[in-house]
C-alpha atoms as a PDB file:
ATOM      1  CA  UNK A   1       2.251 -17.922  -0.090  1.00  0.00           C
ATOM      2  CA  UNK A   2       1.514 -14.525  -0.317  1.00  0.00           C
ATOM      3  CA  UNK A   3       3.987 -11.967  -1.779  1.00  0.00           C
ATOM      4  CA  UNK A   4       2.541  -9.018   0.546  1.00  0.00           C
ATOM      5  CA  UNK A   5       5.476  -7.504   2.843  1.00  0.00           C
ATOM      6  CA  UNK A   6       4.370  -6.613   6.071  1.00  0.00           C
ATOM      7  CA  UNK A   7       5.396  -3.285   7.218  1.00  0.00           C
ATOM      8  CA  UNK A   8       6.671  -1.614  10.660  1.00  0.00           C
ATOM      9  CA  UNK A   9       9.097   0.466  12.023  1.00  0.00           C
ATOM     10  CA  UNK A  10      11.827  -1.711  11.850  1.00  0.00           C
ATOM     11  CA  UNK A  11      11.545  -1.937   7.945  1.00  0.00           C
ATOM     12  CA  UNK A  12       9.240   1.049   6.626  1.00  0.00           C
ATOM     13  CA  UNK A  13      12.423   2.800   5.457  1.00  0.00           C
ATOM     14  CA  UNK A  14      14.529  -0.255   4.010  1.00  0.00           C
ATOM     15  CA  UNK A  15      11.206  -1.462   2.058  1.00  0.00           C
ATOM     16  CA  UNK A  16       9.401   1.291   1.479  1.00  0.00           C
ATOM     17  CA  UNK A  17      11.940   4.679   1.247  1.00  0.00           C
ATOM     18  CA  UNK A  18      15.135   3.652   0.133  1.00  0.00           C
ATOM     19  CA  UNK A  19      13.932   0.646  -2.153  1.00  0.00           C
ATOM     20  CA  UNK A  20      13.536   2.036  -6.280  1.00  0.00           C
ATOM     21  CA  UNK A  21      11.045  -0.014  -6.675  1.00  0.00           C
ATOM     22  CA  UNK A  22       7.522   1.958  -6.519  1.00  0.00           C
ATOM     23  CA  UNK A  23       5.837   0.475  -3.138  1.00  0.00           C
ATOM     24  CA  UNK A  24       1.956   0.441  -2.754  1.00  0.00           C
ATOM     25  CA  UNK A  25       1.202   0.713   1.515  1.00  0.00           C
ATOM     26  CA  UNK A  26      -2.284  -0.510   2.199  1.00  0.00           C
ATOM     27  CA  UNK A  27      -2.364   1.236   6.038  1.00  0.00           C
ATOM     28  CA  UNK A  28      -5.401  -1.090   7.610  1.00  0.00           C
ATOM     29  CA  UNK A  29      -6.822  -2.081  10.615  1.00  0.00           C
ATOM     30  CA  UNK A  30      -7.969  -5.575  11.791  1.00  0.00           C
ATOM     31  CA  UNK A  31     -11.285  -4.092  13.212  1.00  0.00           C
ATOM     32  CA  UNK A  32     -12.260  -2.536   9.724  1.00  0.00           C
ATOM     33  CA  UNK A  33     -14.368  -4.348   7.448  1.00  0.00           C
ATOM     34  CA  UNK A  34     -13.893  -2.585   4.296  1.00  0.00           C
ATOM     35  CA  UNK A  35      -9.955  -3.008   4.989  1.00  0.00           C
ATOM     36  CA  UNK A  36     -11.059  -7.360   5.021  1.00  0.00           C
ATOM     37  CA  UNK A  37     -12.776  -6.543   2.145  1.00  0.00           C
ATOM     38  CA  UNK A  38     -10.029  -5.286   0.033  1.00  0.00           C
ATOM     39  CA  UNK A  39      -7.449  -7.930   1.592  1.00  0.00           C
ATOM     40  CA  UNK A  40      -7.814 -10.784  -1.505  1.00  0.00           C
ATOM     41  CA  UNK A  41      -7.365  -7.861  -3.710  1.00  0.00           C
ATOM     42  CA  UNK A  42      -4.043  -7.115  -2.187  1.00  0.00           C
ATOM     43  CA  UNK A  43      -2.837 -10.814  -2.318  1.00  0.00           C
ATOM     44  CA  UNK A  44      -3.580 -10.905  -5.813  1.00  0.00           C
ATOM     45  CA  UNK A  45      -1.953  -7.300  -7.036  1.00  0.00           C
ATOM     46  CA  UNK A  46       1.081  -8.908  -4.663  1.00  0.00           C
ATOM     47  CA  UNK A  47       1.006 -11.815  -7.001  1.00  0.00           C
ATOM     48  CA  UNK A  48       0.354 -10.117 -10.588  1.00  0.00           C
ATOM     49  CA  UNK A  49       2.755  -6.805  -9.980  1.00  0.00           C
ATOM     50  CA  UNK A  50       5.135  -8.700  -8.304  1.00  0.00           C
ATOM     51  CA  UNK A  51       8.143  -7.899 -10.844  1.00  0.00           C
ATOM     52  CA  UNK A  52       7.250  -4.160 -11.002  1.00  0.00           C
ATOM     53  CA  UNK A  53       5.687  -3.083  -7.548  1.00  0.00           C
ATOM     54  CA  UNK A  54       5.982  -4.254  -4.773  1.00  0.00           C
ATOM     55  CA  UNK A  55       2.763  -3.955  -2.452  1.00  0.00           C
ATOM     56  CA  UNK A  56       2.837  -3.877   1.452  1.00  0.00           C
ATOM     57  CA  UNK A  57       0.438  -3.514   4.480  1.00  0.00           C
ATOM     58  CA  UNK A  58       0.946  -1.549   7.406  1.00  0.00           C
ATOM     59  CA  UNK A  59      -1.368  -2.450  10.569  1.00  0.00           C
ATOM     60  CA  UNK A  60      -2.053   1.107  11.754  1.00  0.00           C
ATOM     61  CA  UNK A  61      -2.927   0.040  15.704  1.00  0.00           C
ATOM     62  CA  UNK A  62       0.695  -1.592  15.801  1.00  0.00           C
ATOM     63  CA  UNK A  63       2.561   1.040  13.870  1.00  0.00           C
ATOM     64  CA  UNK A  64       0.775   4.650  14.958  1.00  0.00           C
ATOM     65  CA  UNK A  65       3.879   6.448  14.583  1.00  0.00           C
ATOM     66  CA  UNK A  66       4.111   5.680  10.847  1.00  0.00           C
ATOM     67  CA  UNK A  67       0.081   6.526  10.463  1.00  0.00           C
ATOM     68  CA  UNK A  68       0.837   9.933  12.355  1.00  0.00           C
ATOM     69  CA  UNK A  69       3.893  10.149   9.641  1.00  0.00           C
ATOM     70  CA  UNK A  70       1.799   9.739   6.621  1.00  0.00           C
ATOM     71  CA  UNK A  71      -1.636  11.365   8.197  1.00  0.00           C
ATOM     72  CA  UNK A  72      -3.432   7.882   7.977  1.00  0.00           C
ATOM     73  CA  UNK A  73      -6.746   9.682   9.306  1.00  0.00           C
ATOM     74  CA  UNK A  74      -8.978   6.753   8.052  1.00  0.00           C
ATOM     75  CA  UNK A  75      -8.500   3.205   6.855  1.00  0.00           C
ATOM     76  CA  UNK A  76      -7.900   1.593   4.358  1.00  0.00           C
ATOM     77  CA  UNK A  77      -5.496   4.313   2.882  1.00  0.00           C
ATOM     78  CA  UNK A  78      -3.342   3.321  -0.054  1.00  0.00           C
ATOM     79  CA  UNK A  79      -0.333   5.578  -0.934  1.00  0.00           C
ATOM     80  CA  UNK A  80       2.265   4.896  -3.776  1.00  0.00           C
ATOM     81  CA  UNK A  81       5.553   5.300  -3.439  1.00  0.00           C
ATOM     82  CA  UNK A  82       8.305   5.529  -5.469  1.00  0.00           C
ATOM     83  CA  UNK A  83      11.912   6.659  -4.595  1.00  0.00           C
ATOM     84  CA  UNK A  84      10.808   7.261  -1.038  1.00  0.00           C
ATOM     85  CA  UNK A  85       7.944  10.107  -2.731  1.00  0.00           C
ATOM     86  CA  UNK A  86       4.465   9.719  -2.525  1.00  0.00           C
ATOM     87  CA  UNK A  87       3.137   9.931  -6.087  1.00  0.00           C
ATOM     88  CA  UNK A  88      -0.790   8.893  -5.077  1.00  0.00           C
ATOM     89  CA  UNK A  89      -3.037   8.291  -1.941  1.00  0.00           C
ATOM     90  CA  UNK A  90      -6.687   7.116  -2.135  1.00  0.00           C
ATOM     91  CA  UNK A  91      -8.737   6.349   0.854  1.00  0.00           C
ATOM     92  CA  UNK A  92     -11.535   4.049   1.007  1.00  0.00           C
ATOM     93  CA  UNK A  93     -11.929   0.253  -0.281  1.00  0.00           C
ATOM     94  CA  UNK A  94     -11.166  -0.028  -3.879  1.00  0.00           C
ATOM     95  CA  UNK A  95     -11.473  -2.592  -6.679  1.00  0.00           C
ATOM     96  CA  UNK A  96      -8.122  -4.621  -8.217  1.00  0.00           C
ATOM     97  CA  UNK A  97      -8.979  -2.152 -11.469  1.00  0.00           C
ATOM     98  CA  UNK A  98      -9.369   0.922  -9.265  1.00  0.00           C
ATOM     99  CA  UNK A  99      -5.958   0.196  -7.111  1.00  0.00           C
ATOM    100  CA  UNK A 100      -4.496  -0.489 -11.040  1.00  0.00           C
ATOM    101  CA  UNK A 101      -5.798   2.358 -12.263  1.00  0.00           C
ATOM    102  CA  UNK A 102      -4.191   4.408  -9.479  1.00  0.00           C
ATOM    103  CA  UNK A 103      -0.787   2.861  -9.303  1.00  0.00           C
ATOM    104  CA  UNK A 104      -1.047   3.172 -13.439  1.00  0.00           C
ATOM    105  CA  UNK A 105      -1.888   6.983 -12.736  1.00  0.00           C
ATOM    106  CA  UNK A 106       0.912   7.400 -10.151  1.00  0.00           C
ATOM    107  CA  UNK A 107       3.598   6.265 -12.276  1.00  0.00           C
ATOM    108  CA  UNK A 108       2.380   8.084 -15.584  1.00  0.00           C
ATOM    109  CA  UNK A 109       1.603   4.426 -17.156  1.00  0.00           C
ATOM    110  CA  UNK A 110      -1.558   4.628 -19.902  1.00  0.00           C
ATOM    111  CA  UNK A 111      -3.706   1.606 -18.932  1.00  0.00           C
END
């Protein structure tokens, strides 16, 4: 069972803003193929990081007033949160050791 929460605007702020755990938001689409690409990455970052991040998807065609928020312009975009701050965004599909690397970066972690 995966460990990814699913974001929208019913539970961006409780899961993503007010939680102190840092959050990594994968904003995707379901017509983007680079966004499918990534998504067994996700599950298994979910699975590894979950006891120190949490990671979550947000479906940009359902939730367009959180992409507006955050200036999703294209997909997938990955932003790090922590403490309801955004300490990272990449855009583009990444590899599990890029996506490490960044969430490493984005909370001053040596890898």
């Amino acid at each position: 069972m995966s460990r990814v929460v699913i974001l929208n605007a019913h539970n961006f702020n409780q899961e993503v803003l007010e939680t102190s755990m840092p959050v990594l938001v994968d904003f995707w689409g379901s017509w983007c193929a680079p966004c499918k690409m990534v998504e067994s990455v996700i599950d298994a970052l979910a699975e590894e990081l979950e006891d120190t991040v949490k990671i979550a998807k947000c479906n940009v065609d359902q939730n367009p007033q959180i992409q507006q928020m955050y200036d999703v312009a294209g997909v997938p975009t990955f932003i790090l949160f922590k403490d309801g701050d955004i300490l990272k965004r990449e855009v583009g599909a990444l590899s599990k050791e890029q996506l490490l690397n960044m969430i490493e970066q984005g909370l001053g972690i040596k890898g």
